[in-house]
C-alpha atoms as a PDB file:
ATOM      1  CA  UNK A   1       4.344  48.650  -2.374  1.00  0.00           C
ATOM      2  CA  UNK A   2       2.665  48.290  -5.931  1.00  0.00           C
ATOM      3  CA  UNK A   3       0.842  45.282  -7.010  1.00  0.00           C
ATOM      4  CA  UNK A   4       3.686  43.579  -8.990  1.00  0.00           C
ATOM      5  CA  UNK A   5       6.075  44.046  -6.185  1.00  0.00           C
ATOM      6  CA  UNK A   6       3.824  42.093  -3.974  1.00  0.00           C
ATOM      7  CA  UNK A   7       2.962  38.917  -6.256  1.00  0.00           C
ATOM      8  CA  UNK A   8       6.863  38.727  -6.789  1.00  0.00           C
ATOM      9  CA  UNK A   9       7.575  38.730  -2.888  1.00  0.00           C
ATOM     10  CA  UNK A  10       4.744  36.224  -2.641  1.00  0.00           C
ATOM     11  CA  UNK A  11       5.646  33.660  -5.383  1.00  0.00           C
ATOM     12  CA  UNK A  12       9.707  33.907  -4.156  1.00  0.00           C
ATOM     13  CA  UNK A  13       7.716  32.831  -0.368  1.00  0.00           C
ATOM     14  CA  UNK A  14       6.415  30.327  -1.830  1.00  0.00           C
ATOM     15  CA  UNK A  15       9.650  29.155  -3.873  1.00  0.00           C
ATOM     16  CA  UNK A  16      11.265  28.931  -0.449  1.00  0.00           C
ATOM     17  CA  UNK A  17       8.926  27.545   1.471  1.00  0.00           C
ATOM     18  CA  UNK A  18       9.005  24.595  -0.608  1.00  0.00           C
ATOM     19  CA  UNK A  19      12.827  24.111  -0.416  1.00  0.00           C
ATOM     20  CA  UNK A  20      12.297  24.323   2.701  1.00  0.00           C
ATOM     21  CA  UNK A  21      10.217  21.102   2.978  1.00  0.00           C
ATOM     22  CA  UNK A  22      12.396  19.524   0.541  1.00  0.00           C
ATOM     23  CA  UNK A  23      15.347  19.946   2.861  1.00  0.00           C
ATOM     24  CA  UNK A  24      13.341  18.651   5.767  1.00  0.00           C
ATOM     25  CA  UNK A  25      11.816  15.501   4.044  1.00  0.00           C
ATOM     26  CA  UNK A  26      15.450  14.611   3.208  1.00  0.00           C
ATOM     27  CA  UNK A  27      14.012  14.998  -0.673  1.00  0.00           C
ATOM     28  CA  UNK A  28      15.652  17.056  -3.906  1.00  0.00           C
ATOM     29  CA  UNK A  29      14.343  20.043  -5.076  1.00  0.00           C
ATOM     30  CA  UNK A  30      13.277  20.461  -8.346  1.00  0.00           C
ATOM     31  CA  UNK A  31      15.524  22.501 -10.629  1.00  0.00           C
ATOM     32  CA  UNK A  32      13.144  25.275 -12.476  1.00  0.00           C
ATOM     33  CA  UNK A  33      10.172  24.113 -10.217  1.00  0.00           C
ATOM     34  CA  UNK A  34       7.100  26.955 -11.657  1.00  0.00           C
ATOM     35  CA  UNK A  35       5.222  28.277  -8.320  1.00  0.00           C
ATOM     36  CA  UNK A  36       1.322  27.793  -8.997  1.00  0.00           C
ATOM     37  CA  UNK A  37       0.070  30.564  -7.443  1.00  0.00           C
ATOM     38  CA  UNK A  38      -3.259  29.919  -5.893  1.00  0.00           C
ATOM     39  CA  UNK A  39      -6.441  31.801  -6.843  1.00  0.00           C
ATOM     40  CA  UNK A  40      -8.412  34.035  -4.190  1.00  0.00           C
ATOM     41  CA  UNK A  41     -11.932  35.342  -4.969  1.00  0.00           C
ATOM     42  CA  UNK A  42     -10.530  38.312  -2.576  1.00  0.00           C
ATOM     43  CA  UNK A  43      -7.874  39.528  -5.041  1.00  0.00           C
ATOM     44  CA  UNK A  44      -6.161  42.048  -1.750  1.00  0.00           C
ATOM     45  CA  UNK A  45      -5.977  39.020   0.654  1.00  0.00           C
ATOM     46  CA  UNK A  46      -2.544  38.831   2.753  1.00  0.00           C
ATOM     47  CA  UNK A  47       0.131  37.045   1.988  1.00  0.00           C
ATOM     48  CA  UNK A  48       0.119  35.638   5.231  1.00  0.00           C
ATOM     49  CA  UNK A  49      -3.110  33.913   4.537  1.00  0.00           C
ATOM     50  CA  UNK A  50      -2.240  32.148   1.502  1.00  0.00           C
ATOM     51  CA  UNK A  51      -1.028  28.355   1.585  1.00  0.00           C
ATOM     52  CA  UNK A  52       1.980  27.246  -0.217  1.00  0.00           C
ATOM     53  CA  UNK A  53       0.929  24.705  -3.075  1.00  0.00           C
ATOM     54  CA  UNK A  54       3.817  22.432  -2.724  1.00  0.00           C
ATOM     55  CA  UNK A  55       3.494  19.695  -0.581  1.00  0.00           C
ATOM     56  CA  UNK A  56       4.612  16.642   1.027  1.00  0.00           C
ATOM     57  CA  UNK A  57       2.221  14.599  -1.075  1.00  0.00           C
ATOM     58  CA  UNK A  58       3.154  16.530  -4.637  1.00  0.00           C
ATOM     59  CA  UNK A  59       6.520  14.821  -3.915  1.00  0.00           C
ATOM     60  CA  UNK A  60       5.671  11.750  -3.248  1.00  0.00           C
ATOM     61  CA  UNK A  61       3.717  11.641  -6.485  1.00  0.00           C
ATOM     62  CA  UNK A  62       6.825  12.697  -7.865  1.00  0.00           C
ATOM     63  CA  UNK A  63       9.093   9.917  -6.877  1.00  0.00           C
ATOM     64  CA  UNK A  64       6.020   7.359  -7.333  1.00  0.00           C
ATOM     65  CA  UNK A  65       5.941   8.107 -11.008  1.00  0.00           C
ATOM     66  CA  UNK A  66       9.927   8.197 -11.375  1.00  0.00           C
ATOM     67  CA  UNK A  67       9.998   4.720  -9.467  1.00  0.00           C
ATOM     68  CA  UNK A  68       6.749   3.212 -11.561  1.00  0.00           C
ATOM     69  CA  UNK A  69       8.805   3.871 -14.645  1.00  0.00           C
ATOM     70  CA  UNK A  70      12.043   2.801 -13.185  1.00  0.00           C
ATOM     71  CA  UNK A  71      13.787   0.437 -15.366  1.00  0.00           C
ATOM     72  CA  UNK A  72      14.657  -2.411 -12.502  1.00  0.00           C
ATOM     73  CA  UNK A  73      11.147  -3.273 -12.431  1.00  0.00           C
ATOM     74  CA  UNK A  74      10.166  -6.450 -14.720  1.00  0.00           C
ATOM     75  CA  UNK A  75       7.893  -5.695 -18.184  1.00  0.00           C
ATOM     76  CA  UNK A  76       5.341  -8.490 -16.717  1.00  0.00           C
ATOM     77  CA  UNK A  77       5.007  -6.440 -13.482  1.00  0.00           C
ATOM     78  CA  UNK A  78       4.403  -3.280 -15.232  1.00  0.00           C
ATOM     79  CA  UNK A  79       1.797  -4.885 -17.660  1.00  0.00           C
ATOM     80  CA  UNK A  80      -0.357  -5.174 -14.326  1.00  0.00           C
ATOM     81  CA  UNK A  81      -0.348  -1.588 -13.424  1.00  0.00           C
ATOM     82  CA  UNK A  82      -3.835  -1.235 -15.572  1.00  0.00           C
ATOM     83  CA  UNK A  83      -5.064  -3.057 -13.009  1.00  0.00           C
ATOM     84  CA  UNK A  84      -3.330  -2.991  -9.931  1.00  0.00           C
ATOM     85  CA  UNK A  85      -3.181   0.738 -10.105  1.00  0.00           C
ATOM     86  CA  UNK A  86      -0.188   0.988  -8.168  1.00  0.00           C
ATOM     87  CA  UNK A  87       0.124   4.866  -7.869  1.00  0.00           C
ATOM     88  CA  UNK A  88      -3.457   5.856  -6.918  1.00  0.00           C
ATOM     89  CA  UNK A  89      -3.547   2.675  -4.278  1.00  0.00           C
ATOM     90  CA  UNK A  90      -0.277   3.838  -2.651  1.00  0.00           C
ATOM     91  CA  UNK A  91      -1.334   7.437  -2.131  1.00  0.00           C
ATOM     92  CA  UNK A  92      -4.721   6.210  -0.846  1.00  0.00           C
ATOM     93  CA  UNK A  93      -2.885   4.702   1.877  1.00  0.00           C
ATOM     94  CA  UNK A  94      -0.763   7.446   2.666  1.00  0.00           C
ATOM     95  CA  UNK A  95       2.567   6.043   1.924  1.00  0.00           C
ATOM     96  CA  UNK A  96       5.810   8.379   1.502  1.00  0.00           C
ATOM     97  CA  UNK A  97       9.440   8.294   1.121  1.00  0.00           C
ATOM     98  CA  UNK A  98      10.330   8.878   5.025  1.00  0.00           C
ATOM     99  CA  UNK A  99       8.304   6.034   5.972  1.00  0.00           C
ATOM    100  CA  UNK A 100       8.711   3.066   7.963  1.00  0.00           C
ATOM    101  CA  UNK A 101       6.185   0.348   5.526  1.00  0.00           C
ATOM    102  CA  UNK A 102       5.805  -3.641   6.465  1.00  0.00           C
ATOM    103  CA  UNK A 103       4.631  -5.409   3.521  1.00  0.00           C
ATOM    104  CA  UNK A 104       3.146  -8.424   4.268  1.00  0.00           C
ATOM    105  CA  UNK A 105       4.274 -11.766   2.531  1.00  0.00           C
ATOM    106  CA  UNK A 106       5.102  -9.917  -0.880  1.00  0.00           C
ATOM    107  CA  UNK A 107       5.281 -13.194  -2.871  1.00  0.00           C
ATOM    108  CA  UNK A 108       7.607 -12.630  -5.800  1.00  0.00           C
ATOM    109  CA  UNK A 109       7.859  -8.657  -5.231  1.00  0.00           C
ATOM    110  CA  UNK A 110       5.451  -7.323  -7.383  1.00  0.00           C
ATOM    111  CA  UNK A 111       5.120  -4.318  -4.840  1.00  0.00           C
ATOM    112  CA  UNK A 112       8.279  -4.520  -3.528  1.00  0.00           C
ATOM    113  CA  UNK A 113       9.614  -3.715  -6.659  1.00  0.00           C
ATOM    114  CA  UNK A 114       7.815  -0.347  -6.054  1.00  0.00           C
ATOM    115  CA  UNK A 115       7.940   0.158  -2.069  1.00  0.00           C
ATOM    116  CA  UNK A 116      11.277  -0.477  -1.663  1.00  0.00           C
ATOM    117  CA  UNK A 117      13.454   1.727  -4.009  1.00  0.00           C
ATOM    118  CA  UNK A 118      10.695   4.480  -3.310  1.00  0.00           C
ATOM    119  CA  UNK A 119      11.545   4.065   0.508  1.00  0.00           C
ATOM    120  CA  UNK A 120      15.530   3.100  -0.109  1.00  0.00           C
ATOM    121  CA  UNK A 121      17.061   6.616   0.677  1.00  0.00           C
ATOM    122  CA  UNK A 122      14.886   8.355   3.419  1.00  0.00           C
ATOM    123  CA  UNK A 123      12.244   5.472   4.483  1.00  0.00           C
ATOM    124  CA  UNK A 124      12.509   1.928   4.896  1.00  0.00           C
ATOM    125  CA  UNK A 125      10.739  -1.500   3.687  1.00  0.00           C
ATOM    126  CA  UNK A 126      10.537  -4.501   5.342  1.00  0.00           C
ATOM    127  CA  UNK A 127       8.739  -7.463   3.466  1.00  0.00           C
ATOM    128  CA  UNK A 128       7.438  -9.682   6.251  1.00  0.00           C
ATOM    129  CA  UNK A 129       7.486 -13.581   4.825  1.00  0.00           C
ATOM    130  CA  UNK A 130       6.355 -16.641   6.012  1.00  0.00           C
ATOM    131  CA  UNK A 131       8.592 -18.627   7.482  1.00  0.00           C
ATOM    132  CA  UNK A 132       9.341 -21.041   4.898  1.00  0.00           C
ATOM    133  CA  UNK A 133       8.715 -24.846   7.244  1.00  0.00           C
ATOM    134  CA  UNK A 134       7.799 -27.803   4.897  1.00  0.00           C
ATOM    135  CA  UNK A 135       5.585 -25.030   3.087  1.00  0.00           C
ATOM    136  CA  UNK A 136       7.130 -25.127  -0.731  1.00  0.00           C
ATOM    137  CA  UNK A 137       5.586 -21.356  -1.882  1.00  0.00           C
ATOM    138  CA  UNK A 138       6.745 -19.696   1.192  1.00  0.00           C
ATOM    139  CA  UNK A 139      10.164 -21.319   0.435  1.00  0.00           C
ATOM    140  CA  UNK A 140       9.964 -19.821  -3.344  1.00  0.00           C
ATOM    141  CA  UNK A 141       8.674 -16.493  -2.232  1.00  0.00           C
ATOM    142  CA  UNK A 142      11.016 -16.317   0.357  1.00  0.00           C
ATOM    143  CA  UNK A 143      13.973 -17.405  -2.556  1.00  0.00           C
ATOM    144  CA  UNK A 144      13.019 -15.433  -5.084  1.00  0.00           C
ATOM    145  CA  UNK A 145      12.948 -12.313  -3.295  1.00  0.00           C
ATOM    146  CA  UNK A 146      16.338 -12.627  -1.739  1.00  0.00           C
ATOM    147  CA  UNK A 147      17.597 -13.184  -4.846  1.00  0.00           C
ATOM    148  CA  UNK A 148      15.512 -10.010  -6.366  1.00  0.00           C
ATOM    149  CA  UNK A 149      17.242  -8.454  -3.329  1.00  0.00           C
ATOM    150  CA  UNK A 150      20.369  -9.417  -3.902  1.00  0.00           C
ATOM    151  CA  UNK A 151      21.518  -9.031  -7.253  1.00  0.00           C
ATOM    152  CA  UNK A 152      20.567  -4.741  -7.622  1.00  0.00           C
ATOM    153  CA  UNK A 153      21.853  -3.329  -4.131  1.00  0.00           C
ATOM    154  CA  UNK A 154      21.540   0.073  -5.620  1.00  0.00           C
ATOM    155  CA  UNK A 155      17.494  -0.203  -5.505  1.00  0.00           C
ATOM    156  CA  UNK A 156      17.128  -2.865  -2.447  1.00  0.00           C
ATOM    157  CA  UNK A 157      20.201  -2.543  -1.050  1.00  0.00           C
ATOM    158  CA  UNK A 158      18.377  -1.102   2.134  1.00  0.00           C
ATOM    159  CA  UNK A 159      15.209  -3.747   2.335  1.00  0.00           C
ATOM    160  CA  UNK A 160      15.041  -6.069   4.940  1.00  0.00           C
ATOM    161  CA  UNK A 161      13.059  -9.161   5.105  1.00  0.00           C
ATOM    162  CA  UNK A 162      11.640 -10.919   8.246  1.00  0.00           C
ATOM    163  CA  UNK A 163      10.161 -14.491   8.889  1.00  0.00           C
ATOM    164  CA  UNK A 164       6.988 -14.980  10.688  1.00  0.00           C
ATOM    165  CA  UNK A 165       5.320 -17.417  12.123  1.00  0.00           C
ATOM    166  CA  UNK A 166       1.384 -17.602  10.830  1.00  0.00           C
ATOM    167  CA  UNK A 167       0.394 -18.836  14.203  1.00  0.00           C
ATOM    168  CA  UNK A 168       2.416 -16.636  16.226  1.00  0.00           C
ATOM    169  CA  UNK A 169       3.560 -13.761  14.015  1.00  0.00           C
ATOM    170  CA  UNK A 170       5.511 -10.940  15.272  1.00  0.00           C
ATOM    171  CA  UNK A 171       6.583  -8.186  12.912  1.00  0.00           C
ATOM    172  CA  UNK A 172       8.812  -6.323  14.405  1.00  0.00           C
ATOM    173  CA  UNK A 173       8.946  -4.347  17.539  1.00  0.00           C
ATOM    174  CA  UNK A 174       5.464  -2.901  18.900  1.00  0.00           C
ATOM    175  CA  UNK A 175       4.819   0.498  17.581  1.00  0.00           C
ATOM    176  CA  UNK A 176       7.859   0.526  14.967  1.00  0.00           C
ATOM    177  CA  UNK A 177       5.912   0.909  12.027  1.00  0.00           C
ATOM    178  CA  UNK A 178       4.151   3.994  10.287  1.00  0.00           C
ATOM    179  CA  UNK A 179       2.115   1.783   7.449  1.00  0.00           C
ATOM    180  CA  UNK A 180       1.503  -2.316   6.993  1.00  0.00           C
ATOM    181  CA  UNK A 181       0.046  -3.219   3.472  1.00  0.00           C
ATOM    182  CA  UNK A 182      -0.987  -6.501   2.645  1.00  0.00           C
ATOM    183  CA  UNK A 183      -2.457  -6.896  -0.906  1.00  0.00           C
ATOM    184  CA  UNK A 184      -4.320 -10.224  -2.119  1.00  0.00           C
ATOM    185  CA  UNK A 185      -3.330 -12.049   0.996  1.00  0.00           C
ATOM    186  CA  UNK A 186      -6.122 -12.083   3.367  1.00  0.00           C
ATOM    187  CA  UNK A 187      -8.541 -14.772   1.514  1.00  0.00           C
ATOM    188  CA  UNK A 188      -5.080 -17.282   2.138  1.00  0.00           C
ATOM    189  CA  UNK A 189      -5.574 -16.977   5.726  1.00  0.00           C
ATOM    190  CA  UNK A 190      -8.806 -18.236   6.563  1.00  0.00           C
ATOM    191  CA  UNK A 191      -9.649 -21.525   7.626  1.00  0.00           C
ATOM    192  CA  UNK A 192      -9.271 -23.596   4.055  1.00  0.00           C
ATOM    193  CA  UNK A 193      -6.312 -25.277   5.646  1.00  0.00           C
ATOM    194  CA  UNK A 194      -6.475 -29.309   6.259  1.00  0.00           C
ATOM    195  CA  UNK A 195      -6.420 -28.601  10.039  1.00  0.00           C
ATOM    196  CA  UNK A 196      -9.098 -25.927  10.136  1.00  0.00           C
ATOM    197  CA  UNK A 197      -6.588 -23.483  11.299  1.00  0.00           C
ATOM    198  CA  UNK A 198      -7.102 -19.562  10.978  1.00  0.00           C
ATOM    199  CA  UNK A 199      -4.635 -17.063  10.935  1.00  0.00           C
ATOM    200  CA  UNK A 200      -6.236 -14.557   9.984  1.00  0.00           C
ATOM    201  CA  UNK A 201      -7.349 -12.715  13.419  1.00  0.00           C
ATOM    202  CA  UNK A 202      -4.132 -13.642  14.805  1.00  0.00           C
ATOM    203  CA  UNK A 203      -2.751 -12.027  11.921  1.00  0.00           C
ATOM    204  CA  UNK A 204      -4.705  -8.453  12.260  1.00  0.00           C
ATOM    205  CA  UNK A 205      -3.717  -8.455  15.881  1.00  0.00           C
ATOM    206  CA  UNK A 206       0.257  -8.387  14.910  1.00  0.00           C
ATOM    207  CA  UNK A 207      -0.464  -5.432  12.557  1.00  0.00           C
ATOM    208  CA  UNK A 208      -2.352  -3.729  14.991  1.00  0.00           C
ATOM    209  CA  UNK A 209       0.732  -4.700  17.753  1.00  0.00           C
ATOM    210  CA  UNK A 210       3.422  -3.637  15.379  1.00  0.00           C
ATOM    211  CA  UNK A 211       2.150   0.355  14.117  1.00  0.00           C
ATOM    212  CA  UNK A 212       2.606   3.144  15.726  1.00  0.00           C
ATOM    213  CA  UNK A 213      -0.650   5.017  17.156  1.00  0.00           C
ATOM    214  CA  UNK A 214      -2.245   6.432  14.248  1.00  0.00           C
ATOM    215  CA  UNK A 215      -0.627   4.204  11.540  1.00  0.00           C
ATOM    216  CA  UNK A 216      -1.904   2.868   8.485  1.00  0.00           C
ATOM    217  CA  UNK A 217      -3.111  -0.609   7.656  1.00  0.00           C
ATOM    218  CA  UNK A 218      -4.138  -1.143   4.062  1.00  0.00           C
ATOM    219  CA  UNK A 219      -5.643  -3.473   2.562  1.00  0.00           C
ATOM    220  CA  UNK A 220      -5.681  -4.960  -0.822  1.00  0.00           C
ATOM    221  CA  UNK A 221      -7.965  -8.125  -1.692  1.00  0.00           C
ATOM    222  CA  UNK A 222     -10.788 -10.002  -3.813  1.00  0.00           C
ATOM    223  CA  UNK A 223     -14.123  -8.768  -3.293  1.00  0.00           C
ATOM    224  CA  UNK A 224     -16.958 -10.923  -2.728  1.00  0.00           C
ATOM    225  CA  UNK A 225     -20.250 -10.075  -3.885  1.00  0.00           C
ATOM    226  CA  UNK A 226     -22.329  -8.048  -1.667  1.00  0.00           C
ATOM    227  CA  UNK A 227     -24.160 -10.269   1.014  1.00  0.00           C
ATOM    228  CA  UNK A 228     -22.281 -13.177   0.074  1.00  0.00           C
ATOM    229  CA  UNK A 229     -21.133 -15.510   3.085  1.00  0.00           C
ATOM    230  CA  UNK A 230     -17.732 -16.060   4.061  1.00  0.00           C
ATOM    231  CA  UNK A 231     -18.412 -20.159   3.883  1.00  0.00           C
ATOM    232  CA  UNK A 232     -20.254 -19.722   0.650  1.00  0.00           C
ATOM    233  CA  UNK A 233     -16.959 -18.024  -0.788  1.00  0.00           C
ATOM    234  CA  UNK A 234     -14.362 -18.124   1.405  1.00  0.00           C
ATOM    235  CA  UNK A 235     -12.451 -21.495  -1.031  1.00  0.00           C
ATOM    236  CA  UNK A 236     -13.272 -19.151  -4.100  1.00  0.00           C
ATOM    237  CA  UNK A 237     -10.586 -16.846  -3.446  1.00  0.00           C
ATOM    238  CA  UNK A 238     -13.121 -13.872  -3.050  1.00  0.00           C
ATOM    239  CA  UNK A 239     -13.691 -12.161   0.407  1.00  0.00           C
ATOM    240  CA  UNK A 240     -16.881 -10.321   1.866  1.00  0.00           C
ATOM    241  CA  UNK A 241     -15.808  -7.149   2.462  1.00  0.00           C
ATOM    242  CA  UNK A 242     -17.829  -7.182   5.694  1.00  0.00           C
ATOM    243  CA  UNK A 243     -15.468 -10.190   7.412  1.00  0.00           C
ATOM    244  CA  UNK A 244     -12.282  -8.312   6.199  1.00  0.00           C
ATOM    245  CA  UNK A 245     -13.158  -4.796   7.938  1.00  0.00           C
ATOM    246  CA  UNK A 246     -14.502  -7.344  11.267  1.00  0.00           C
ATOM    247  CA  UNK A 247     -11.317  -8.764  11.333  1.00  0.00           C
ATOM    248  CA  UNK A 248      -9.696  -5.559  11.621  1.00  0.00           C
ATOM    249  CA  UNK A 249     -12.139  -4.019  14.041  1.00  0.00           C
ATOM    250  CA  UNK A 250     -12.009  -6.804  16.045  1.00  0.00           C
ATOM    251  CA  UNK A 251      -7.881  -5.973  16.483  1.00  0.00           C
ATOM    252  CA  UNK A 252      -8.646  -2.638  17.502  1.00  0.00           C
ATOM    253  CA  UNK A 253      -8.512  -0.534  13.933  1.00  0.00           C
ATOM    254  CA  UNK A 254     -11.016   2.109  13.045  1.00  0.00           C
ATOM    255  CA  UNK A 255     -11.753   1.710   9.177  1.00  0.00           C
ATOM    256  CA  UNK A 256     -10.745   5.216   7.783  1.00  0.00           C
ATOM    257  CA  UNK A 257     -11.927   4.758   4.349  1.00  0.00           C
ATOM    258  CA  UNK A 258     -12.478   2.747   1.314  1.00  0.00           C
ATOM    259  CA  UNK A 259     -11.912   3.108  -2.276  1.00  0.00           C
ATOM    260  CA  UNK A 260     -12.951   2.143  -5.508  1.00  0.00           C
ATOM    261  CA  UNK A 261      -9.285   2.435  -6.970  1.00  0.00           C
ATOM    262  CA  UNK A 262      -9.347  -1.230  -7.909  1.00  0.00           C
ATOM    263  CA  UNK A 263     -12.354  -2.072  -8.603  1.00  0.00           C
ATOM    264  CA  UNK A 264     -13.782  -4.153 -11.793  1.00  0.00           C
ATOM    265  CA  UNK A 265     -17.326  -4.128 -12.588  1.00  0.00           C
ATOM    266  CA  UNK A 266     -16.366  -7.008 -15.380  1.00  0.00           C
ATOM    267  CA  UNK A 267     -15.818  -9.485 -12.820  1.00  0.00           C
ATOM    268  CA  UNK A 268     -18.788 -11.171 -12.314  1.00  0.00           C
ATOM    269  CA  UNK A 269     -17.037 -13.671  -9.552  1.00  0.00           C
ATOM    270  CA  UNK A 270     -18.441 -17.309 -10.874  1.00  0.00           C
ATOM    271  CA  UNK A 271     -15.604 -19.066 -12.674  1.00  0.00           C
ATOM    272  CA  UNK A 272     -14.570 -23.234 -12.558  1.00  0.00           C
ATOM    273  CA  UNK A 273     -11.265 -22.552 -10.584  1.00  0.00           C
ATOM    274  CA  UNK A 274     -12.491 -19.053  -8.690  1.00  0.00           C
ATOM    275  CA  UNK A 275     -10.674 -15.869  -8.909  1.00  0.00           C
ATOM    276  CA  UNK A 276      -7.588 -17.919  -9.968  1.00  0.00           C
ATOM    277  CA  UNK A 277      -9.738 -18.449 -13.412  1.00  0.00           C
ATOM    278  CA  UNK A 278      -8.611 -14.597 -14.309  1.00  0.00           C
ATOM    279  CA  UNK A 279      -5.490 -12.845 -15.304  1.00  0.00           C
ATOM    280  CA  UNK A 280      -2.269 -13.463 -13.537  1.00  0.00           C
ATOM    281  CA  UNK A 281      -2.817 -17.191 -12.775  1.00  0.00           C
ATOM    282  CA  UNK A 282      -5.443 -18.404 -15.745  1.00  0.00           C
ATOM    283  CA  UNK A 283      -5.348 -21.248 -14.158  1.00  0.00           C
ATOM    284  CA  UNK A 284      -7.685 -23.280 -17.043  1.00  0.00           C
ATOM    285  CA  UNK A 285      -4.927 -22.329 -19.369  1.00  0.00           C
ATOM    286  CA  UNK A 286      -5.875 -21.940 -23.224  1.00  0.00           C
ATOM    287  CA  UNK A 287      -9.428 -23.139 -22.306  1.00  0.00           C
ATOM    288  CA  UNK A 288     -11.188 -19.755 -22.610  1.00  0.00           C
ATOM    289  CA  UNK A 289      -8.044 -17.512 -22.252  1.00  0.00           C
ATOM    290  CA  UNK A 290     -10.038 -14.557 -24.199  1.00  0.00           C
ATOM    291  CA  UNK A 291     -12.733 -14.250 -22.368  1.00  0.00           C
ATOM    292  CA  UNK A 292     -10.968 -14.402 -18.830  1.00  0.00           C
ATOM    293  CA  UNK A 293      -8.041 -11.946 -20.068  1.00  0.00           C
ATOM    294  CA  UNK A 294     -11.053  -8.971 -21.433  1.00  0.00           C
ATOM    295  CA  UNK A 295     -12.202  -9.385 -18.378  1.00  0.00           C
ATOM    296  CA  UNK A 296      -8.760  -8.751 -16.374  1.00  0.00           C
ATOM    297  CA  UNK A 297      -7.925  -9.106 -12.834  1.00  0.00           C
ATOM    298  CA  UNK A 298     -10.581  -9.442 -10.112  1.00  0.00           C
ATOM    299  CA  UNK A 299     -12.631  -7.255  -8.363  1.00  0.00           C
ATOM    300  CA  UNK A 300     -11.147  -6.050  -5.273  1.00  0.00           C
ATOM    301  CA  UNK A 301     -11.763  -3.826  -2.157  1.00  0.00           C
ATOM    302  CA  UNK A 302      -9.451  -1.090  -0.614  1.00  0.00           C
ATOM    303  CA  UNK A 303      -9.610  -0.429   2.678  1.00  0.00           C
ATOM    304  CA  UNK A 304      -7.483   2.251   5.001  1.00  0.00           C
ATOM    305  CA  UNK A 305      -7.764   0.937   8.391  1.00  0.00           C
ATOM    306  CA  UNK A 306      -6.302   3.520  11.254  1.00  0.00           C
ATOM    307  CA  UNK A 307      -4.653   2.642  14.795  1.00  0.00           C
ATOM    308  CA  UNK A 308      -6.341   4.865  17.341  1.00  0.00           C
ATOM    309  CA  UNK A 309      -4.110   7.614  18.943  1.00  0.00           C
ATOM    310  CA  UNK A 310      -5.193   6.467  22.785  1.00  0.00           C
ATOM    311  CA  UNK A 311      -5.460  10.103  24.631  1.00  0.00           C
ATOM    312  CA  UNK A 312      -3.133  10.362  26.927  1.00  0.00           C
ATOM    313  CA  UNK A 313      -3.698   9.854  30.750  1.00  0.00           C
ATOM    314  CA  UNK A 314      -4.606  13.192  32.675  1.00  0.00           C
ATOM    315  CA  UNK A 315      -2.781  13.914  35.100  1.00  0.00           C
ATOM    316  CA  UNK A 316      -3.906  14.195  38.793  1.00  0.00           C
ATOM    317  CA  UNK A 317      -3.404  17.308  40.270  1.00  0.00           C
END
């Protein structure tokens, strides 16, 4: 067989190989889709030992970017995606179309407008909200993203939402879910409440309760200053980074990894009203608006938290 024979028998492999995986993550092929061909330093190696490039990841970067530039989603949502960085922080957590992903209380759906059209036709989203009680921004949350919901079926048609109780929450049935994110949430469940109550561990547990062995927990949230102590900060908004991965240790998660995805070395973390001083919620309105929107949205820490696969028993002979 002569050289060009060969390279045309291996690129066609290839070419199959990834409709293959197309057809089997429920996903459409590309029409036209080139075949990289991967380089070897041994230029007679097998076919056999090369890898196809295409993978399951290359398509979910593919539907990620057709989704962050879907229409449906809101011009003030997409003005965050400088600093939310939506794409990268998604991938870092492993997320793809044929997943099962609890979001925990999404507020007004700034990721939901992402998660759940990306997961609408092979995956599914669940947005896990407080139960709304006598508490007035659970019962807006919870409003506004039934309405969200509601009015474009063709995009959230297939999202659920569930109500949980902050004491007591249950997410779903144990070991239903392959990934829960929660992003900016954790600082709002330590104990800054009137009663001293904290819902936080209680909280970590349910995630842990509700993945599957080996799922994903990620984590979003404002990032204290190294050293800093959780009472020093903890009514700033900002989080020690150190409390957040105890919490989830202390549920039984292995931390996996962190990132620097969303970090913002501008953010110096010592502002009259907290984090809430900066870009979305400028909460001192005009009074220095400037300065806090150069600066941008907080700091924050990323953190991939796994559920241990527990070995299974062996068996007595």
């Amino acid at each position: 067989m002569n050289r060009g024979t060969q390279v045309a028998r291996m690129g066609t492999a290839r070419l199959v190989a990834a409709l293959l995986l197309a057809a089997c993550l429920g996903l459409p092929a590309v029409a036209g889709a080139q075949v990289a061909h991967t380089a070897s330093a041994e230029p007679d190696q097998p076919a056999d030992m090369l890898v196809p490039p295409t993978s399951a990841s290359d398509f979910t970067a593919s539907q990620l970017d057709s989704v962050l530039a879907g229409s449906w989603r809101s011009p003030a949502n997409r003005a965050r995606d400088v600093y939310r960085h939506p794409k990268a922080t998604l991938q870092f957590f492993g997320v793809r179309p044929d997943r099962t992903v609890i979001e925990i209380t999404p507020g007004g759906g700034w990721y939901a407008e992402i998660l759940a059209p990306l997961l609408h036709d092979n995956g599914h989203y669940v947005a896990a909200e407080k139960a709304p009680g006598a508490d007035s921004e659970a019962r807006s949350d919870d409003s506004a993203l039934r309405k969200k919901f509601a009015a474009d079926a063709a995009h959230y048609g297939n999202a659920r939402i569930v109500q949980f109780d902050p004491k007591a929450p249950v997410f779903g049935a144990p070991a239903s879910a392959d990934l829960v994110l929660t992003f900016r949430n954790v600082h709002n469940w330590i104990a800054t409440s009137k009663d001293g109550s904290d819902t936080a561990p209680a909280m970590f547990k349910a995630f842990f309760a509700v993945l599957k062995p080996g799922g994903v927990l990620g984590v979003v949230d404002h990032r204290a200053d190294d050293g800093a102590s959780l009472e020093a900060v903890k009514r700033s908004g900002y989080l020690p980074t150190s409390y957040v991965v105890k919490l989830a240790t202390d549920a039984g998660f292995t931390l996996d990894e962190s990132s620097e995805i969303n970090a913002n070395p501008k953010d110096t973390k010592d502002y009259p009203k907290g984090v809430w001083t900066l870009p979305p919620t400028l909460t001192l309105g005009e009074q220095d608006r400037a300065k806090y929107l150069a600066i941008g949205e907080s700091d924050r820490m990323t953190l991939r938290f796994v559920k241990p696969v527990v070995p299974a028993a062996a068996s007595t002979p």
